[in-house]
Protein backbone atom coordinates (compact mmCIF):
# COMPACT_ATOMS: atom_id res chain seq x y z
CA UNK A 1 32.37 6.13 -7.97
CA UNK A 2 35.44 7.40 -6.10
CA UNK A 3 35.87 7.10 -2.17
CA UNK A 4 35.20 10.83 -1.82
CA UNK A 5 32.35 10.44 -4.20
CA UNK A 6 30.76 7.47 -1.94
CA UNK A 7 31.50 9.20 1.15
CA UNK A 8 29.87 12.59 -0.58
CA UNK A 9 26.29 10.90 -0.82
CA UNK A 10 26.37 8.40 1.45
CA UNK A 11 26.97 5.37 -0.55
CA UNK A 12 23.68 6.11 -2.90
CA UNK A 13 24.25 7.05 -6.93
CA UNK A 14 24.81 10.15 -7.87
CA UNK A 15 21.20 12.04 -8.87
CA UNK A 16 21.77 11.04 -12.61
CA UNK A 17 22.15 7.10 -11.46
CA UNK A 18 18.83 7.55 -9.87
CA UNK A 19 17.27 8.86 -12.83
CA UNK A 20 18.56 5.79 -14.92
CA UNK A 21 16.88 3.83 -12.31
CA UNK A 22 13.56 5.41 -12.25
CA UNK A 23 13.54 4.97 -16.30
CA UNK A 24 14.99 1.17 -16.23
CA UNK A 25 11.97 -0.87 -16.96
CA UNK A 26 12.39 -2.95 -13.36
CA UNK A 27 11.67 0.57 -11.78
CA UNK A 28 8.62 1.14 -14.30
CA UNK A 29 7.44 -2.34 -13.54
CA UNK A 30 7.50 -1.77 -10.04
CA UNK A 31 5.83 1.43 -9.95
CA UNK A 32 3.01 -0.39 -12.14
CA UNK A 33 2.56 -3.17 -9.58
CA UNK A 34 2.29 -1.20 -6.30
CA UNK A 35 -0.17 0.94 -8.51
CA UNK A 36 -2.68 -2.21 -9.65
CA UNK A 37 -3.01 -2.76 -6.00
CA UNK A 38 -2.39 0.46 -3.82
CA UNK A 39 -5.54 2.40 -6.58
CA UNK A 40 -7.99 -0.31 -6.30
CA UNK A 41 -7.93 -0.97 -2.55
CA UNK A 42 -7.47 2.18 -1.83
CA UNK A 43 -10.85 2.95 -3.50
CA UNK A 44 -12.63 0.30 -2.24
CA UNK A 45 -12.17 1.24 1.58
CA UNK A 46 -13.07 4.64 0.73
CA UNK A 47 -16.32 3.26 -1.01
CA UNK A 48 -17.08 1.04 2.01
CA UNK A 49 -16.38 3.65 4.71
CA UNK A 50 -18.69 6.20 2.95
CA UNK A 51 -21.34 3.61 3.00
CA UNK A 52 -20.73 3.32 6.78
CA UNK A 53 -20.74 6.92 7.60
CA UNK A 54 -23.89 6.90 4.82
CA UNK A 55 -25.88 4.56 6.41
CA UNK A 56 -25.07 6.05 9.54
CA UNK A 57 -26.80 9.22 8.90
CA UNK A 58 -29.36 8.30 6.50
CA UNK A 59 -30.33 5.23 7.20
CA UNK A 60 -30.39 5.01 11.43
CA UNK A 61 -33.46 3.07 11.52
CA UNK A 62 -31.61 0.50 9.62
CA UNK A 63 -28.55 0.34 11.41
CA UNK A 64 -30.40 0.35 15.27
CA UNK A 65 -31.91 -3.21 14.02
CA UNK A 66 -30.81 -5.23 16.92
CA UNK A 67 -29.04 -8.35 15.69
CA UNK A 68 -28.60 -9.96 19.41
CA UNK A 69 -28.57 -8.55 22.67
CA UNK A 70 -27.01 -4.87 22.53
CA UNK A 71 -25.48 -5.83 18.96
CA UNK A 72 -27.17 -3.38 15.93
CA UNK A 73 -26.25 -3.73 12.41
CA UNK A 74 -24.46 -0.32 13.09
CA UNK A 75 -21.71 -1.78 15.36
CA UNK A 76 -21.44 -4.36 13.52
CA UNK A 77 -20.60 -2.31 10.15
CA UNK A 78 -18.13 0.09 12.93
CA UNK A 79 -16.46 -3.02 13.80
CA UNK A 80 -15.95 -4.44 10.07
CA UNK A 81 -14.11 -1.30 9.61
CA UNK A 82 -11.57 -2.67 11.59
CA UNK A 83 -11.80 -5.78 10.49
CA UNK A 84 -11.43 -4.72 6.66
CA UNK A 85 -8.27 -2.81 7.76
CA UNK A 86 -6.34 -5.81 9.19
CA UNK A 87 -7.59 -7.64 5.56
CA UNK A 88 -6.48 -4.73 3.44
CA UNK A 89 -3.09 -4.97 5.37
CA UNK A 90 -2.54 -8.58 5.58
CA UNK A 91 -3.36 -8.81 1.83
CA UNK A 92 -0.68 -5.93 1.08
CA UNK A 93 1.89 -7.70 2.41
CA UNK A 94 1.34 -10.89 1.02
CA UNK A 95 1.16 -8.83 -2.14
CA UNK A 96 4.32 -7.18 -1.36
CA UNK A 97 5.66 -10.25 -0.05
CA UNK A 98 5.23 -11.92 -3.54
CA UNK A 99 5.03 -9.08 -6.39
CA UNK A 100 6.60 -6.05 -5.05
CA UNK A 101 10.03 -7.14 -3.18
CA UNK A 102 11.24 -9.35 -5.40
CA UNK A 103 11.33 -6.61 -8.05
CA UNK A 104 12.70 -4.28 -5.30
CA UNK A 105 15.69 -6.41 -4.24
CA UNK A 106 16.52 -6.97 -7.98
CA UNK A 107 16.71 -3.06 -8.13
CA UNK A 108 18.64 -3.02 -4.79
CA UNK A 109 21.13 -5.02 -5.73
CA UNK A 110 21.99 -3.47 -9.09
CA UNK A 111 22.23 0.08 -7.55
CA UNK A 112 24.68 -1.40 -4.98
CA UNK A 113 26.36 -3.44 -7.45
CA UNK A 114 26.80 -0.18 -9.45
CA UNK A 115 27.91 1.86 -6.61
CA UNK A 116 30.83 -0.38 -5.76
């Protein structure tokens, strides 16, 4: 890549480059991983917040059982919303962390090392 050429795009590949790396089987690989994680979890909070709103309108008798003091099943389940959210994030980024930036930085490196 010429000076003009770097300057031109900012220091990325030209579009064809980038197509070579979204074929190059690091790229694929990555895709695949983010995928195995991203579709399951993804579905399971969506399963376990319907049940919530569910329960919540079907089944109030249910979720008013008083568990202690002012505490129902129903804030309970409201607050392990939250709760599930922090998991679902912590457990991306360890995922990340460990499957998903290694692979990333590989890429990284050989698009910069290319670009030079």
């Amino acid at each position: 890549m010429t000076d003009v050429e770097h300057h031109r795009t900012g220091g990325h590949p030209p579009d064809d480059e980038w197509e070579k790396v979204q074929a190059s089987p690091d790229f694929v690989n990555l895709r695949r991983r983010l995928r195995v994680f991203v579709f399951p979890m993804t579905v399971f909070f969506i399963a376990w917040y319907l049940l919530y709103v569910l329960l919540a309108a079907y089944a109030s008798d249910f979720m008013a059982i008083k568990l202690a003091s002012n505490i129902n099943i129903g804030l309970v389940f409201g607050l392990l919303q939250f709760v599930s959210t922090f998991v679902i994030t912590g457990l991306y980024v360890n995922y990340a962390n460990q499957r998903l930036d290694p692979v990333a930085e590989k890429i990284r490196a050989e698009i910069e090392g290319a670009a030079k």
